[in-house]
PDB file of N, CA and C in Angstrom:
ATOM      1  N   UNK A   1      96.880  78.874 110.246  1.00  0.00           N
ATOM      2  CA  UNK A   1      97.831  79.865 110.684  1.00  0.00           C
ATOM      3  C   UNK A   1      98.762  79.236 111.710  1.00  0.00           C
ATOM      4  N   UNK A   2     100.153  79.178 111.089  1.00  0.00           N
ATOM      5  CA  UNK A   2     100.875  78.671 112.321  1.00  0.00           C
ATOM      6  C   UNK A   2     101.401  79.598 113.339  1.00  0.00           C
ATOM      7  N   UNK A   3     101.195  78.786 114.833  1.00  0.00           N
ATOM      8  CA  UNK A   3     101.560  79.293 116.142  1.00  0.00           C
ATOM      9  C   UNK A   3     102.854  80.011 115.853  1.00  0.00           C
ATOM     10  N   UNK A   4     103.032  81.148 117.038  1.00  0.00           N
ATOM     11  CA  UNK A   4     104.205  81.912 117.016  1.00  0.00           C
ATOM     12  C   UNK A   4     105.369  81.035 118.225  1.00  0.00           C
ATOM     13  N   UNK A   5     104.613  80.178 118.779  1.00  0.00           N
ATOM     14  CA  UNK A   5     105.035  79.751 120.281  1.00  0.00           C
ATOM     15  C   UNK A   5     105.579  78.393 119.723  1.00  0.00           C
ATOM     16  N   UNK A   6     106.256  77.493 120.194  1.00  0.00           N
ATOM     17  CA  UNK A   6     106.414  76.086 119.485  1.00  0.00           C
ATOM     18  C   UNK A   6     106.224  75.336 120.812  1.00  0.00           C
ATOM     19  N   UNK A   7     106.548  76.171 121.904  1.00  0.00           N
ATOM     20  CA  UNK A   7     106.314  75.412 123.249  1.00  0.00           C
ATOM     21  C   UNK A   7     104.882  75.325 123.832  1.00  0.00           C
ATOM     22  N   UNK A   8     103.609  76.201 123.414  1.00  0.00           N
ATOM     23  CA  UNK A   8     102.569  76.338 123.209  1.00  0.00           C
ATOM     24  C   UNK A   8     101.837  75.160 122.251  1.00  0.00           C
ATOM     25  N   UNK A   9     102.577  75.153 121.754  1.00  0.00           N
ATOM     26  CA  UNK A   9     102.080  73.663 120.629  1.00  0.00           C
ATOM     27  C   UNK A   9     101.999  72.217 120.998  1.00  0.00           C
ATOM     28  N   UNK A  10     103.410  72.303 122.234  1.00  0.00           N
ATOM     29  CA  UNK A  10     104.465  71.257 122.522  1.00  0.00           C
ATOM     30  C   UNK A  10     103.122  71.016 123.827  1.00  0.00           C
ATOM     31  N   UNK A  11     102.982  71.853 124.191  1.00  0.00           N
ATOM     32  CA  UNK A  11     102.344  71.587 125.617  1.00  0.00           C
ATOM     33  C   UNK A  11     100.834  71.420 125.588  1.00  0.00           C
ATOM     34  N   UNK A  12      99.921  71.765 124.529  1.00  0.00           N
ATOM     35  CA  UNK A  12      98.744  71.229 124.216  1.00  0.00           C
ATOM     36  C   UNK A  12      98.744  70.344 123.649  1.00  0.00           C
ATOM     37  N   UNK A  13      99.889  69.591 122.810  1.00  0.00           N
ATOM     38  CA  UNK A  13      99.879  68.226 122.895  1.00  0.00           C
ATOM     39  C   UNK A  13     100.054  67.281 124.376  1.00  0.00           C
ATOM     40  N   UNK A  14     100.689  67.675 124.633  1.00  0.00           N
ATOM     41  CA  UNK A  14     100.949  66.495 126.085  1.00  0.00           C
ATOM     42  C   UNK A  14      99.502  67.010 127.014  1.00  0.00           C
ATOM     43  N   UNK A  15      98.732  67.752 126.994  1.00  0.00           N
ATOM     44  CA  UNK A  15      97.448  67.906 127.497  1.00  0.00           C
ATOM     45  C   UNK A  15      96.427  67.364 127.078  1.00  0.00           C
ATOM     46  N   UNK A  16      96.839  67.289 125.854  1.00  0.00           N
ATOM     47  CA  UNK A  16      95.758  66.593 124.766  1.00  0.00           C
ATOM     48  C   UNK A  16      95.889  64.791 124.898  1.00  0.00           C
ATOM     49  N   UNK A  17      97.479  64.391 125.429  1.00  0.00           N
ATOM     50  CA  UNK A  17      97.623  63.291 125.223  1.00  0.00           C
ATOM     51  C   UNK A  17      97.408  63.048 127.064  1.00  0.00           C
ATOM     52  N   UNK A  18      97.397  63.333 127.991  1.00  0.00           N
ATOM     53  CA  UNK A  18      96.905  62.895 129.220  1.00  0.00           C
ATOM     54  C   UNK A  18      95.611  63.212 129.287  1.00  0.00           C
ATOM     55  N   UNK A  19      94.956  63.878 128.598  1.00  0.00           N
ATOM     56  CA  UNK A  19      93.161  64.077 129.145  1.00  0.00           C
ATOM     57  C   UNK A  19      92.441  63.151 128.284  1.00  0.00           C
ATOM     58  N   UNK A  20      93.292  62.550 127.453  1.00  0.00           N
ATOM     59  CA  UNK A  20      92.671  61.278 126.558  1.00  0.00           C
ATOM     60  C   UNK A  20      92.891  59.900 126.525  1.00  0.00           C
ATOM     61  N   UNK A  21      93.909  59.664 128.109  1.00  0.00           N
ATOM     62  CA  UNK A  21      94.426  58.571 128.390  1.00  0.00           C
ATOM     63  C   UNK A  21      93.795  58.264 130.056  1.00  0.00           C
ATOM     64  N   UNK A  22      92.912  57.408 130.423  1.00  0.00           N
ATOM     65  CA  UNK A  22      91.918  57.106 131.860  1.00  0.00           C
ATOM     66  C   UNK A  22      93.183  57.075 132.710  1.00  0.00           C
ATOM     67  N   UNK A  23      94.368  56.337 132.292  1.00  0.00           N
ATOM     68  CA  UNK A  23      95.327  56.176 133.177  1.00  0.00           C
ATOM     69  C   UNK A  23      96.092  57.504 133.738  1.00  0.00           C
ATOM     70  N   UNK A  24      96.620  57.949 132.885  1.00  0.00           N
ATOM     71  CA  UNK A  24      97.480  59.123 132.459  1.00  0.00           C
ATOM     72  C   UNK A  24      96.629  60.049 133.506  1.00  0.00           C
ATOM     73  N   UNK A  25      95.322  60.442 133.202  1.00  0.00           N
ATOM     74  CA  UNK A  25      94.665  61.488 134.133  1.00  0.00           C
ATOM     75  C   UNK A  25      94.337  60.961 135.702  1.00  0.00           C
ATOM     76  N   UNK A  26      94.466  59.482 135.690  1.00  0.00           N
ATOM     77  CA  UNK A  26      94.089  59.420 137.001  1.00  0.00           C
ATOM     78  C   UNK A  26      95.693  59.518 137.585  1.00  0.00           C
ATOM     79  N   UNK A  27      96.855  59.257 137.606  1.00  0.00           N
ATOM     80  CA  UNK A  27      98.120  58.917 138.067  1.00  0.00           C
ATOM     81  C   UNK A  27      97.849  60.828 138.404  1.00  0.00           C
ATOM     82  N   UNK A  28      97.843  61.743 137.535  1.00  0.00           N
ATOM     83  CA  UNK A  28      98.175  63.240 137.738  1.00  0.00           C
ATOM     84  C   UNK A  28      96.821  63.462 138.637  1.00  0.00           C
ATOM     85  N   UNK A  29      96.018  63.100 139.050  1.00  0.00           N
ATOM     86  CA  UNK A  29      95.255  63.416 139.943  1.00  0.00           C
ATOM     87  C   UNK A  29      95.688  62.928 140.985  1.00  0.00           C
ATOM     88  N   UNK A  30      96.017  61.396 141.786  1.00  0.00           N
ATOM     89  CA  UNK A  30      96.949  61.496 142.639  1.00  0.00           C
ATOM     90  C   UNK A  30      98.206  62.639 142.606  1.00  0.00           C
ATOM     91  N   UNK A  31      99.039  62.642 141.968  1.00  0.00           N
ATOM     92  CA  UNK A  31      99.958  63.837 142.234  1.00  0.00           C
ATOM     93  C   UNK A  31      99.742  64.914 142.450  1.00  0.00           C
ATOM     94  N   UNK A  32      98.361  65.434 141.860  1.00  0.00           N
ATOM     95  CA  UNK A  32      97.657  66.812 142.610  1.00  0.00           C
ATOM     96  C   UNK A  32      97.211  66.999 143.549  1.00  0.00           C
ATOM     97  N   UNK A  33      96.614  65.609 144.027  1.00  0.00           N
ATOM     98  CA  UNK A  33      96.119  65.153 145.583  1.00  0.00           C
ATOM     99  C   UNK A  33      97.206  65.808 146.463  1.00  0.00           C
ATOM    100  N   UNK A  34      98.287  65.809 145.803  1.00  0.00           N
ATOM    101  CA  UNK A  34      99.544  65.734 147.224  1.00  0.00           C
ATOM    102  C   UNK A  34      99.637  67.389 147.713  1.00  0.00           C
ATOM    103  N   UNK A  35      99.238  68.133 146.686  1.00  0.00           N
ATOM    104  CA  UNK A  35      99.639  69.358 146.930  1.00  0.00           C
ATOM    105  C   UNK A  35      98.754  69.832 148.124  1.00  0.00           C
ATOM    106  N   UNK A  36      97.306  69.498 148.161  1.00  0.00           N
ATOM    107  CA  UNK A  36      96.715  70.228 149.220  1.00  0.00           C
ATOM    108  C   UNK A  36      96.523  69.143 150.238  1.00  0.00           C
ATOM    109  N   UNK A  37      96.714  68.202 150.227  1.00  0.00           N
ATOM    110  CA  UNK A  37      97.047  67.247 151.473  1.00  0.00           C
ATOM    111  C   UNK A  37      98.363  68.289 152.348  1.00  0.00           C
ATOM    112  N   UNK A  38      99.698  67.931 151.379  1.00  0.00           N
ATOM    113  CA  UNK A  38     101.048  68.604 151.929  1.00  0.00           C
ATOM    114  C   UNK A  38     100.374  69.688 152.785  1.00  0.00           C
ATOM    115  N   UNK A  39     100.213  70.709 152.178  1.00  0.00           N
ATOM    116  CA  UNK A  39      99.450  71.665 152.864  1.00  0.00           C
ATOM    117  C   UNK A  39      98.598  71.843 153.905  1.00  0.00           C
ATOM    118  N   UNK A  40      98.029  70.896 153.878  1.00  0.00           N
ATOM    119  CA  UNK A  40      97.073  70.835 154.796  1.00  0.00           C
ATOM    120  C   UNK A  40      98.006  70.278 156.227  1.00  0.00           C
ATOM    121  N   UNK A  41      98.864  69.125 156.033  1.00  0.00           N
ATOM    122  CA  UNK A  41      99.582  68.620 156.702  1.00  0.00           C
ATOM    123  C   UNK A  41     100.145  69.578 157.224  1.00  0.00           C
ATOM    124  N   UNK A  42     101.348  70.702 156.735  1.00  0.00           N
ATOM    125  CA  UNK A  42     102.162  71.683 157.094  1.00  0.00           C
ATOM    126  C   UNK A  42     101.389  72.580 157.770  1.00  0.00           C
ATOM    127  N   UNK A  43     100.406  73.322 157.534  1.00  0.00           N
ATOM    128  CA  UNK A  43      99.396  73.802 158.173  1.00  0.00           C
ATOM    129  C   UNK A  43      99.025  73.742 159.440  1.00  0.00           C
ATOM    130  N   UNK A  44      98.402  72.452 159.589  1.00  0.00           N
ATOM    131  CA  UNK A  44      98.017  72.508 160.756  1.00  0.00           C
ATOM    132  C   UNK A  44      98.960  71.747 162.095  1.00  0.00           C
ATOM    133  N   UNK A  45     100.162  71.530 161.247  1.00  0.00           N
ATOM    134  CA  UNK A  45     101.162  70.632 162.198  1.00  0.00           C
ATOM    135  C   UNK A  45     102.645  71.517 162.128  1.00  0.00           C
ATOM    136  N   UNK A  46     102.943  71.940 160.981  1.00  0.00           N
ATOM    137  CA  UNK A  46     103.981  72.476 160.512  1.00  0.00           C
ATOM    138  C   UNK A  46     104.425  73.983 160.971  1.00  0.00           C
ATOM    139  N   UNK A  47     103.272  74.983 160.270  1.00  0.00           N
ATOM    140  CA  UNK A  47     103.247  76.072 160.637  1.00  0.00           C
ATOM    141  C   UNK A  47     102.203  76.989 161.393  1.00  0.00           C
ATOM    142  N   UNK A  48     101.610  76.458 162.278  1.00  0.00           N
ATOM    143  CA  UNK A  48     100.447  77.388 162.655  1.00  0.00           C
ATOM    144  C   UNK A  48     100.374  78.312 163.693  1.00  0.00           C
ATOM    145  N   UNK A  49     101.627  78.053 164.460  1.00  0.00           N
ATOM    146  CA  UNK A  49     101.830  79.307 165.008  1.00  0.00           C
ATOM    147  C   UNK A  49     102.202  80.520 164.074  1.00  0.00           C
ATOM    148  N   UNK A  50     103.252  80.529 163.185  1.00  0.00           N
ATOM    149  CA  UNK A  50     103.223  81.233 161.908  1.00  0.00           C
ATOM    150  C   UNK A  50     102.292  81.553 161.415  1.00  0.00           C
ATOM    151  N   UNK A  51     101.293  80.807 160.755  1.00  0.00           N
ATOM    152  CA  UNK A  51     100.148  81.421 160.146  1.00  0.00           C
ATOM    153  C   UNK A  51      99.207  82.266 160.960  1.00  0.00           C
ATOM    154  N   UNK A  52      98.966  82.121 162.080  1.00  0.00           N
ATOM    155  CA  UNK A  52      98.575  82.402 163.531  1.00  0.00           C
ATOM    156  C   UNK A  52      98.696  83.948 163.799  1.00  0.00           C
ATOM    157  N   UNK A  53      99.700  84.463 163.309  1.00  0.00           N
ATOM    158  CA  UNK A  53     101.002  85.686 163.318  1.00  0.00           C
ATOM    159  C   UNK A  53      99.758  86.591 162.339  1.00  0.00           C
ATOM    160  N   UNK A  54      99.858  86.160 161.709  1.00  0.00           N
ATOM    161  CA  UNK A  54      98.857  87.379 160.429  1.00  0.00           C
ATOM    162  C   UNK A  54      98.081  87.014 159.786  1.00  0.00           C
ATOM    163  N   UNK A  55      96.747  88.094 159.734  1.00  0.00           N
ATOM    164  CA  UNK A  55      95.935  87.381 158.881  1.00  0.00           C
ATOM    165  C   UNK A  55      95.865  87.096 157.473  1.00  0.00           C
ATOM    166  N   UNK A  56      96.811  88.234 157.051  1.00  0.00           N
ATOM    167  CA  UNK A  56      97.189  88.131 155.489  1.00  0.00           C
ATOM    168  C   UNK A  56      98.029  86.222 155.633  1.00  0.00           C
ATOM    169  N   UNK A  57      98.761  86.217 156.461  1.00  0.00           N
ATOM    170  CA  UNK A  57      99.273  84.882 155.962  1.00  0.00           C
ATOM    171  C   UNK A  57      98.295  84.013 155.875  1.00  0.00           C
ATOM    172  N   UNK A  58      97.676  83.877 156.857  1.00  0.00           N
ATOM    173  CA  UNK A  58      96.368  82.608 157.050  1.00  0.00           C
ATOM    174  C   UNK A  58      95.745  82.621 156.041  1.00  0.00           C
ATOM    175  N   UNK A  59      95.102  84.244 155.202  1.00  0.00           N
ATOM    176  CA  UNK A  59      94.038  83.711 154.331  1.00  0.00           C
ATOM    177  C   UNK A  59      94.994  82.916 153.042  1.00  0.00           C
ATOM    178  N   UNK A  60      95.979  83.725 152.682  1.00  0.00           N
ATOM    179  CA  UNK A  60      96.836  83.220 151.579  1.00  0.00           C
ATOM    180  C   UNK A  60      96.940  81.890 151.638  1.00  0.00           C
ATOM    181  N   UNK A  61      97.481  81.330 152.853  1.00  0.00           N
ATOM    182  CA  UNK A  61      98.054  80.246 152.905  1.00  0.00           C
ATOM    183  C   UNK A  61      96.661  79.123 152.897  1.00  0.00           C
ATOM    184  N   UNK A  62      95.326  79.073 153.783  1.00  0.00           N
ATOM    185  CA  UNK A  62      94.443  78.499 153.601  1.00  0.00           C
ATOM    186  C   UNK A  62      93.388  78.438 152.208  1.00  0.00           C
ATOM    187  N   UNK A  63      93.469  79.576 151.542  1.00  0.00           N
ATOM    188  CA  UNK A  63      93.333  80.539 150.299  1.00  0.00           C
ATOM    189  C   UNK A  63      93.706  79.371 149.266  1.00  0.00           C
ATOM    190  N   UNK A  64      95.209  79.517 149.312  1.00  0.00           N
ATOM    191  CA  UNK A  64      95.666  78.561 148.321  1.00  0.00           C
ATOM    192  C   UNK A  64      95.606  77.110 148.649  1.00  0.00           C
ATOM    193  N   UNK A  65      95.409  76.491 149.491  1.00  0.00           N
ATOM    194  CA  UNK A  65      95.371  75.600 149.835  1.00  0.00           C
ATOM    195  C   UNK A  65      93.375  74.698 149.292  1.00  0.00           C
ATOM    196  N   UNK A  66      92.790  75.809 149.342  1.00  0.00           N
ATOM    197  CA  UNK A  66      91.333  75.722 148.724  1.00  0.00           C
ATOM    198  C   UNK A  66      91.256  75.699 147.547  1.00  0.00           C
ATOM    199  N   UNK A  67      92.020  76.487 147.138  1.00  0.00           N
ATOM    200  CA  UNK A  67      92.318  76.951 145.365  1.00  0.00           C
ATOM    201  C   UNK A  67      93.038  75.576 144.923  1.00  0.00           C
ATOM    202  N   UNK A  68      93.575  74.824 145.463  1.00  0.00           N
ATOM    203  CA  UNK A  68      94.491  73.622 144.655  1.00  0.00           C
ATOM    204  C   UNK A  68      93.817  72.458 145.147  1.00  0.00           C
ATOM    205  N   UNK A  69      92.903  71.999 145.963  1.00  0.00           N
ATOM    206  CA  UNK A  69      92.002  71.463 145.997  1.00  0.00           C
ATOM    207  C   UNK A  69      90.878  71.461 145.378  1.00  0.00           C
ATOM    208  N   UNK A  70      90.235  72.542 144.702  1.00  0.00           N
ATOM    209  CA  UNK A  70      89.081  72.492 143.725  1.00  0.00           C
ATOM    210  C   UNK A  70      89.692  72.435 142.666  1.00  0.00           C
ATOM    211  N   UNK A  71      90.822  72.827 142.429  1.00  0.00           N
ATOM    212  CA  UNK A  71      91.750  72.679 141.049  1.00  0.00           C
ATOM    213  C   UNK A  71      91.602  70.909 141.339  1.00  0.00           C
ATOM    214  N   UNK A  72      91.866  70.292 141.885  1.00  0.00           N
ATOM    215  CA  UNK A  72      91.663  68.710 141.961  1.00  0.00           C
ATOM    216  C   UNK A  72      90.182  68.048 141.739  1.00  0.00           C
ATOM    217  N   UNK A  73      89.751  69.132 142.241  1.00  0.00           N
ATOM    218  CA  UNK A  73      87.939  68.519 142.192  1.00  0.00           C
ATOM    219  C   UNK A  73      87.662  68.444 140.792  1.00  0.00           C
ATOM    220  N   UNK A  74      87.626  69.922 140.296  1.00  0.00           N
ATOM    221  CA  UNK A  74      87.286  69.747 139.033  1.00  0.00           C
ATOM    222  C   UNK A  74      88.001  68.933 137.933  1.00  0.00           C
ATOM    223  N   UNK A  75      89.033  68.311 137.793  1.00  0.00           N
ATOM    224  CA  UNK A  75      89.982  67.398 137.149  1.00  0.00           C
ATOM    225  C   UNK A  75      89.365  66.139 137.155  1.00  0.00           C
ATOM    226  N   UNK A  76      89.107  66.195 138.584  1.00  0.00           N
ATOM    227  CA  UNK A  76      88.264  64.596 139.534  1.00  0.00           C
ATOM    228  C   UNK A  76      87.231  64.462 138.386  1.00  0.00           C
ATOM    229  N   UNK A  77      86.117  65.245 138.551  1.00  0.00           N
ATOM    230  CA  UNK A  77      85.016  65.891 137.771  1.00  0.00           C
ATOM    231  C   UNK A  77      84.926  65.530 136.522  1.00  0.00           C
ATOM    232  N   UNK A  78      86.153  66.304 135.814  1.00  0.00           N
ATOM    233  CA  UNK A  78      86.480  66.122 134.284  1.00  0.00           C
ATOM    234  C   UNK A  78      86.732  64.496 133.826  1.00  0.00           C
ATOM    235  N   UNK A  79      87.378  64.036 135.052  1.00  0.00           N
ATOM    236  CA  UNK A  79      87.576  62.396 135.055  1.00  0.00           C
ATOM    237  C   UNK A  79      86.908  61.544 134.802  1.00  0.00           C
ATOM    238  N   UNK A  80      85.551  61.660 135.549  1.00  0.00           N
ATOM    239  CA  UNK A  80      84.515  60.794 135.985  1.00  0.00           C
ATOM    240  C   UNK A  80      83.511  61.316 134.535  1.00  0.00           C
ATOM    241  N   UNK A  81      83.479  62.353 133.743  1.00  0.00           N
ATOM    242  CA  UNK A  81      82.583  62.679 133.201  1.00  0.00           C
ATOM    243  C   UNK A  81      83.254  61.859 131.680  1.00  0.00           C
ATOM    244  N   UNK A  82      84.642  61.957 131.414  1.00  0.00           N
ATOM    245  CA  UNK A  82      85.348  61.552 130.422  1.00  0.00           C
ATOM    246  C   UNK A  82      85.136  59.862 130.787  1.00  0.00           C
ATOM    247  N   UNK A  83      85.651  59.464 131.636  1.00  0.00           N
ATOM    248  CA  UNK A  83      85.221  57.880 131.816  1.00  0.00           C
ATOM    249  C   UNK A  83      83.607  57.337 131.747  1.00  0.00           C
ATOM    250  N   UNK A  84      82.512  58.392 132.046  1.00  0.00           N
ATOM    251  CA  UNK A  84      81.106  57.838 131.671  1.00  0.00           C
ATOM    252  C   UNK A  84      80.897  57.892 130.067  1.00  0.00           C
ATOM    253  N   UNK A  85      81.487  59.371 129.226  1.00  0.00           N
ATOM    254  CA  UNK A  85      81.925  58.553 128.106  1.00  0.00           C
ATOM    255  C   UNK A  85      82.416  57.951 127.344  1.00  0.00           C
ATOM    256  N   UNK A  86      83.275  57.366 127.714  1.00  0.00           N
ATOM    257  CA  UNK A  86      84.618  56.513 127.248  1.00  0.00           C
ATOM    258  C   UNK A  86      82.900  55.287 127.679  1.00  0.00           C
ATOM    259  N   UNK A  87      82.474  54.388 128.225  1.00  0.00           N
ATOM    260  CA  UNK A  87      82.246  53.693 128.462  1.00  0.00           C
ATOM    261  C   UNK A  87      80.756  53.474 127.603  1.00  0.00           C
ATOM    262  N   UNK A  88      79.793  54.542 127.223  1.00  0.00           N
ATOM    263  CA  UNK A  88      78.984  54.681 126.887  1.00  0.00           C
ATOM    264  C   UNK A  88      79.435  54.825 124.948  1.00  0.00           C
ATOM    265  N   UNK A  89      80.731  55.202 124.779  1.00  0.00           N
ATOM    266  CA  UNK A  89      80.792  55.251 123.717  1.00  0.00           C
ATOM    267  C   UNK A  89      81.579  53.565 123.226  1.00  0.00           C
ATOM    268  N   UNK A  90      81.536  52.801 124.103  1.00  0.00           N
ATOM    269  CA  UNK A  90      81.773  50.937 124.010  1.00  0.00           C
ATOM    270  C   UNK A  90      80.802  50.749 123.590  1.00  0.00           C
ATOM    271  N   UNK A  91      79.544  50.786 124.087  1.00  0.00           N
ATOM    272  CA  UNK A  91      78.365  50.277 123.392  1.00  0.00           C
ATOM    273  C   UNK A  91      77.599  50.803 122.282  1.00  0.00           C
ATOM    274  N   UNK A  92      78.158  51.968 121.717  1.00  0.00           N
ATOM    275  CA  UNK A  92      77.725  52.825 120.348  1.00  0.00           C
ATOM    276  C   UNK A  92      77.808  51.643 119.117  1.00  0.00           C
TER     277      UNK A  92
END
């Protein structure tokens, strides 16, 4: 049954083609690194008298800042588990 979406198609290929390349997934894990570093940086140097101001801002802002860091972990995760078999499937 073909997709109704073509950009849906377009984009599980290029997912399909970085989660099957060691390089490809590690380069986008640095670049995800940056997001909750940035954050973290702005945070506690940038804006914290601001965040300081409300608690709705703080949790949001520390909130997401947790949320895009385990979004990294688990990638990390997915990494290390895809490279033990990439390596185990050399000696098959």
């Amino acid at each position: 049954m073909p997709s109704e979406d073509p950009g849906w198609d377009d984009s599980k290929q290029l997912a399909r083609a970085i989660l099957h390349d060691r390089a490809a997934r590690r380069k986008w894990i640095a670049r995800m690194l940056m997001a909750p570093v940035l954050m973290l940086v702005v945070g506690l140097w940038g804006i914290p008298d601001w965040l300081g101001e409300s608690l709705l801002r703080f949790g949001l802002w520390w909130g997401g800042c947790a949320v895009a860091t385990a979004v990294v972990m688990l990638f990390a995760l997915y990494d290390a588990l895809a490279a033990i078999r990439e390596e185990r499937d050399k000696f098959r």
